[in-house]
N, C-alpha and C. Protein backbone atom coordinates (compact mmCIF):
# COMPACT_ATOMS: atom_id res chain seq x y z
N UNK A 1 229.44 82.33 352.44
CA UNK A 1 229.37 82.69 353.83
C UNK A 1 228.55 81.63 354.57
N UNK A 2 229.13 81.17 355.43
CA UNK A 2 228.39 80.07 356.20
C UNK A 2 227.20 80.64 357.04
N UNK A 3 226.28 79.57 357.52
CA UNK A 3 224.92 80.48 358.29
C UNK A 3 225.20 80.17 359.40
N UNK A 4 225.05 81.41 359.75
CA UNK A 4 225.58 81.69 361.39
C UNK A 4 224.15 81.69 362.55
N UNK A 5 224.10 81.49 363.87
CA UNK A 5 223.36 81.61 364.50
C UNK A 5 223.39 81.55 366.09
N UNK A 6 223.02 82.16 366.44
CA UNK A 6 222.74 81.97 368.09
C UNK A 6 221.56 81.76 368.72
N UNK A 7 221.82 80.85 369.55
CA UNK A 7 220.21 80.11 370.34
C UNK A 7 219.32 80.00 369.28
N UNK A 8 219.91 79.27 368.22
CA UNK A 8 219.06 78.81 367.29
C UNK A 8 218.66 79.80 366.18
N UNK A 9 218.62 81.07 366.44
CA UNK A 9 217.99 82.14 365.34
C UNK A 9 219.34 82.46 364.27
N UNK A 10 219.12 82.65 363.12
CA UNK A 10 219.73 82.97 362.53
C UNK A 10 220.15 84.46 362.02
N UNK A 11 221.21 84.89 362.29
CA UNK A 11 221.89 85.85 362.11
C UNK A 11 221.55 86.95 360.60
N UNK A 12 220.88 88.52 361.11
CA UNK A 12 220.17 89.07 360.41
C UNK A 12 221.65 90.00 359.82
N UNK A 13 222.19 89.99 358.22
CA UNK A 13 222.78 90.79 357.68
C UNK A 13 222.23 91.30 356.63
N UNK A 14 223.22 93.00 356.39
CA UNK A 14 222.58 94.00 355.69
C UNK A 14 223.62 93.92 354.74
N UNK A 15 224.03 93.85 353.17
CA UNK A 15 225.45 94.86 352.64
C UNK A 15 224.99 95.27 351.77
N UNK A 16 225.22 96.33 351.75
CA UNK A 16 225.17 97.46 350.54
C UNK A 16 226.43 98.01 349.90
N UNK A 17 225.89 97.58 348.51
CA UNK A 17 227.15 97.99 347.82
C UNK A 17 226.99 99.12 346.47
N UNK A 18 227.06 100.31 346.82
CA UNK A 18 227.29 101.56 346.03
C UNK A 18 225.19 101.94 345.97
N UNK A 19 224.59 101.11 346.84
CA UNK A 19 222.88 102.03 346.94
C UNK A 19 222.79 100.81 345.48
N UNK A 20 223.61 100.34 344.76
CA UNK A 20 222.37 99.62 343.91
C UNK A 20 222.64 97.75 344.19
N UNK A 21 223.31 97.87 344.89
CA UNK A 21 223.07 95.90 345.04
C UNK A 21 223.11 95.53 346.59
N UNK A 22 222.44 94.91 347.32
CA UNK A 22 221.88 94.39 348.15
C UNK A 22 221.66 92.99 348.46
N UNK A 23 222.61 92.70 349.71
CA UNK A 23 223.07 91.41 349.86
C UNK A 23 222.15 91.35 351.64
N UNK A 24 221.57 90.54 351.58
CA UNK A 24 220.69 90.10 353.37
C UNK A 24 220.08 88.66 353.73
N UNK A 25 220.82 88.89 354.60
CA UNK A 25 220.33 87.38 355.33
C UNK A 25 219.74 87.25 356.63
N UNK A 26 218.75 86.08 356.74
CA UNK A 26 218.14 86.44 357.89
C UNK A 26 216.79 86.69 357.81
N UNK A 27 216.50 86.11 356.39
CA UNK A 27 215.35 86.54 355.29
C UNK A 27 214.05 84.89 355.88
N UNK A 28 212.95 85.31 356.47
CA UNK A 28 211.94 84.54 356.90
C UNK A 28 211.00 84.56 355.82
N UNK A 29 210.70 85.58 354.97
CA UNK A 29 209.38 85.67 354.16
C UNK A 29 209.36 86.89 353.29
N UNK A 30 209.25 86.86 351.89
CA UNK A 30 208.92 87.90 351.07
C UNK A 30 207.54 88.42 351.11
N UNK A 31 207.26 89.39 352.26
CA UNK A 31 205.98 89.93 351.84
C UNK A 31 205.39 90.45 350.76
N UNK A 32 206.33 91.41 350.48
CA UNK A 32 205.94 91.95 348.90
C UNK A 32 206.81 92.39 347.75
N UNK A 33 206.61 92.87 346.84
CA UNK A 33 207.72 93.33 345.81
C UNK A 33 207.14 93.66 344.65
N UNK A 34 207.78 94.93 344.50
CA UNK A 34 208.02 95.40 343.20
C UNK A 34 208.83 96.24 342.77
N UNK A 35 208.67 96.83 341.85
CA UNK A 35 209.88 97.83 341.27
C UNK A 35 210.53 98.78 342.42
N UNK A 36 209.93 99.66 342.98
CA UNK A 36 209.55 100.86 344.21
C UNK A 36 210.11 100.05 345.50
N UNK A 37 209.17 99.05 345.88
CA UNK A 37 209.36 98.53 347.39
C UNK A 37 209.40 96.84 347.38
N UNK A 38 210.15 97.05 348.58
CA UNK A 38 210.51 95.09 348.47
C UNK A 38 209.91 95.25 350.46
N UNK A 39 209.18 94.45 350.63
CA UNK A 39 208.52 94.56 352.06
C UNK A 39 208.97 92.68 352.57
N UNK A 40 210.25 92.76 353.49
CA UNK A 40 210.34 91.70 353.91
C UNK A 40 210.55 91.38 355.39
N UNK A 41 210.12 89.85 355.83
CA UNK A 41 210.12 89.54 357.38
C UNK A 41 211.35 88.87 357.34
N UNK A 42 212.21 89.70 358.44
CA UNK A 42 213.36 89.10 358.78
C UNK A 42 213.42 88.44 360.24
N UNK A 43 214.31 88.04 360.70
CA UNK A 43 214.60 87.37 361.95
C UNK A 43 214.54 88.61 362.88
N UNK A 44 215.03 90.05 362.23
CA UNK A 44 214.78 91.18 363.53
C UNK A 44 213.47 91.93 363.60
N UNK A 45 212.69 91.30 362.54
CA UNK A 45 211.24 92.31 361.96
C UNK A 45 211.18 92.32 360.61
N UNK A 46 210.13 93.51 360.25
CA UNK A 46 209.62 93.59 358.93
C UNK A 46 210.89 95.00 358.82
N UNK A 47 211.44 94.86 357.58
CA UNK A 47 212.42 95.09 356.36
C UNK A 47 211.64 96.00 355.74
N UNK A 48 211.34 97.38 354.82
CA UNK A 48 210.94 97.69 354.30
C UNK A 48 211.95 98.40 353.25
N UNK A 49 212.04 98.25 351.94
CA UNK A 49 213.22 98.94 351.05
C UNK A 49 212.66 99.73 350.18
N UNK A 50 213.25 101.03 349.96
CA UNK A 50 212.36 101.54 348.70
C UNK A 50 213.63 102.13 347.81
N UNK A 51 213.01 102.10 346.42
CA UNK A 51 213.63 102.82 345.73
C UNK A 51 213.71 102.83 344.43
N UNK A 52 214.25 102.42 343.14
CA UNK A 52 213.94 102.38 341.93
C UNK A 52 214.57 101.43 341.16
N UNK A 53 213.85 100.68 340.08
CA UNK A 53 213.87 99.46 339.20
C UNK A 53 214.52 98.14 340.05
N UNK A 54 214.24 98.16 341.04
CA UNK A 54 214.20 96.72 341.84
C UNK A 54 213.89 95.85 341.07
N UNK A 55 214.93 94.38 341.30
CA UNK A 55 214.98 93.31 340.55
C UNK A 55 215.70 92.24 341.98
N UNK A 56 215.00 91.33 342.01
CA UNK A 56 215.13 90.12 343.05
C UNK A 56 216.40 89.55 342.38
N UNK A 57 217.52 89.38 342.41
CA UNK A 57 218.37 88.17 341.66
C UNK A 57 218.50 87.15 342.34
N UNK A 58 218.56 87.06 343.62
CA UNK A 58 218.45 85.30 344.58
C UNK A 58 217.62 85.47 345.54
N UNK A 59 216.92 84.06 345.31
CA UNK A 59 216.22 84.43 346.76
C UNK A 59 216.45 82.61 347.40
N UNK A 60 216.30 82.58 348.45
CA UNK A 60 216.55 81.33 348.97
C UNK A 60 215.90 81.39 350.45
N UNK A 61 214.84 81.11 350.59
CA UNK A 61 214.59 81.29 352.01
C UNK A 61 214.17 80.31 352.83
N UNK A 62 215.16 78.70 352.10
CA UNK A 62 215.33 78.25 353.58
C UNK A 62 216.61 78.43 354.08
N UNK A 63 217.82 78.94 353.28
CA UNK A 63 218.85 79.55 354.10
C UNK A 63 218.61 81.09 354.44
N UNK A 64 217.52 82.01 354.14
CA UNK A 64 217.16 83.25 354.62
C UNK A 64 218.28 84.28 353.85
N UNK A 65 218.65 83.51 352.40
CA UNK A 65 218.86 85.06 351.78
C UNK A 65 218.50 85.28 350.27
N UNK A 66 219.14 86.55 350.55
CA UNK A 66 217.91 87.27 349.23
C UNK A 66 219.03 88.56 348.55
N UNK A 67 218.88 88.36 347.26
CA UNK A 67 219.67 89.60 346.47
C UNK A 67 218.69 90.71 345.55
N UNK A 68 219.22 91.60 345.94
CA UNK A 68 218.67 92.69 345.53
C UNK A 68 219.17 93.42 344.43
N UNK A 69 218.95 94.10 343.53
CA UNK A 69 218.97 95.18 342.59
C UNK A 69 218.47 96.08 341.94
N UNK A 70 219.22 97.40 341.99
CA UNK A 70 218.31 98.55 341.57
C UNK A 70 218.97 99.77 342.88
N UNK A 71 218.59 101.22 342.26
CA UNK A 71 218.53 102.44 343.25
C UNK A 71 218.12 101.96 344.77
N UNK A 72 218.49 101.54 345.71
CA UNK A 72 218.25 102.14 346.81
C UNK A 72 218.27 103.75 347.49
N UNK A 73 217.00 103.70 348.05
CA UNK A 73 217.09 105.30 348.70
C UNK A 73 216.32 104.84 350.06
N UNK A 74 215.65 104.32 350.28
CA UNK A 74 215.61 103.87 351.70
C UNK A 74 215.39 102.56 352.50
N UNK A 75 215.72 102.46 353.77
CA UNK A 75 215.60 101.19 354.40
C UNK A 75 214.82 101.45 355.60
N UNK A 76 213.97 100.85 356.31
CA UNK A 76 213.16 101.06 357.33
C UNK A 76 212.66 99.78 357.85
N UNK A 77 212.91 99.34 359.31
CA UNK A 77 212.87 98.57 360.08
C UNK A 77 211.29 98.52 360.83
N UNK A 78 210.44 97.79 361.18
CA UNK A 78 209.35 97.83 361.91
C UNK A 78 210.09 96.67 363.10
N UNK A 79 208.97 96.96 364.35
CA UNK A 79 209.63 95.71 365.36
C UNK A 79 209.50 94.71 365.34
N UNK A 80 209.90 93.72 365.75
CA UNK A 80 209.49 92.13 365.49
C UNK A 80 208.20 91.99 365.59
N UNK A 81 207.09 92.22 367.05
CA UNK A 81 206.16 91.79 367.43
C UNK A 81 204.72 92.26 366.01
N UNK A 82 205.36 93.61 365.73
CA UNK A 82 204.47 93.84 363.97
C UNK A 82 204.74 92.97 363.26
N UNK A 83 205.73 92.21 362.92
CA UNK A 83 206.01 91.44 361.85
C UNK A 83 205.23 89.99 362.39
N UNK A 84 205.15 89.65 363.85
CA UNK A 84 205.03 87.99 363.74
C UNK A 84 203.71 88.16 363.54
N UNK A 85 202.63 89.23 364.54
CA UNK A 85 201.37 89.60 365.06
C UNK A 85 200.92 89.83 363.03
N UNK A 86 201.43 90.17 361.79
CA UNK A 86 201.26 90.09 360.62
C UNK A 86 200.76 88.57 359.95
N UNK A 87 202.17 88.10 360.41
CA UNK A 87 201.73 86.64 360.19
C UNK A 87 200.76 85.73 360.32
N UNK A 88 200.59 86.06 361.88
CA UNK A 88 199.87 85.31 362.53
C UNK A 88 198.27 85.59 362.12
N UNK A 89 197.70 86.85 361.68
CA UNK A 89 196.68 87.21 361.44
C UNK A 89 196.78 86.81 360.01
N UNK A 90 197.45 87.05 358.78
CA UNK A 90 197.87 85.93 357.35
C UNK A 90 197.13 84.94 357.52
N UNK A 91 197.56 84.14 358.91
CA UNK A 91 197.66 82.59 358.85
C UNK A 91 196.46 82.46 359.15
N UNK A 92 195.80 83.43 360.43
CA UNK A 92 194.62 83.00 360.61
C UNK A 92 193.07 83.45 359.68
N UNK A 93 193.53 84.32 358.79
CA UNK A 93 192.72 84.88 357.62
C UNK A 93 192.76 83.48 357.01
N UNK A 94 193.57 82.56 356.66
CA UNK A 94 193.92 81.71 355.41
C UNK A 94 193.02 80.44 355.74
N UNK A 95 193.26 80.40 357.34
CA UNK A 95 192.60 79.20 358.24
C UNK A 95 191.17 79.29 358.42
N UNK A 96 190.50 80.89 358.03
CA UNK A 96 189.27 81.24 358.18
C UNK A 96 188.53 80.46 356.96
N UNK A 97 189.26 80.85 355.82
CA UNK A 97 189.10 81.09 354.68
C UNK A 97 188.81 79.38 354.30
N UNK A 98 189.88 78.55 354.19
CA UNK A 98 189.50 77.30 354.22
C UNK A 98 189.04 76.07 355.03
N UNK A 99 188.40 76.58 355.71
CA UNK A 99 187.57 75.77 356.79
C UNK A 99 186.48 75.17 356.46
């Protein structure tokens, strides 16, 4: 699938196929992961997935995608301005930190 985009941002997709494999693009940053929850920043916000024996199979995030596996049982969206205002405090913890 080619990477798609408008005014520069790149185009945020979801597919789910039968709750256990998980195809998304649009993928900026793996916040977290494990078995339970995969917590990621996408181009529309922070991503939150939960569910059981999660396993990453691709990840690529300078084209912004990422494969998933395992039980899905939920998906939950936060708004963009939580996700950048995350970052940005990351970045400036990191900038504190090595100064």
């Amino acid at each position: 699938m080619p990477d798609e985009n408008i005014g520069g941002q790149t185009l945020h997709e979801l597919t789910i196929s039968n709750r256990e494999k998980l195809r998304i693009t649009g993928v900026v940053h793996v916040a977290s992961f494990d078995e339970h929850q995969v917590c990621l920043e996408t181009e529309v916000g922070l991503l939150t997935i939960e569910g059981e024996d999660f396993h990453i199979t691709t990840v690529d995030l300078d084209r912004g995608d990422l494969q998933l596996e395992g039980l899905i049982t939920a998906l939950e969206y936060s708004p963009v301005d939580r996700a950048r205002d995350r970052r940005q405090k990351e970045r400036g913890f990191l900038a504190r930190i090595f100064r």
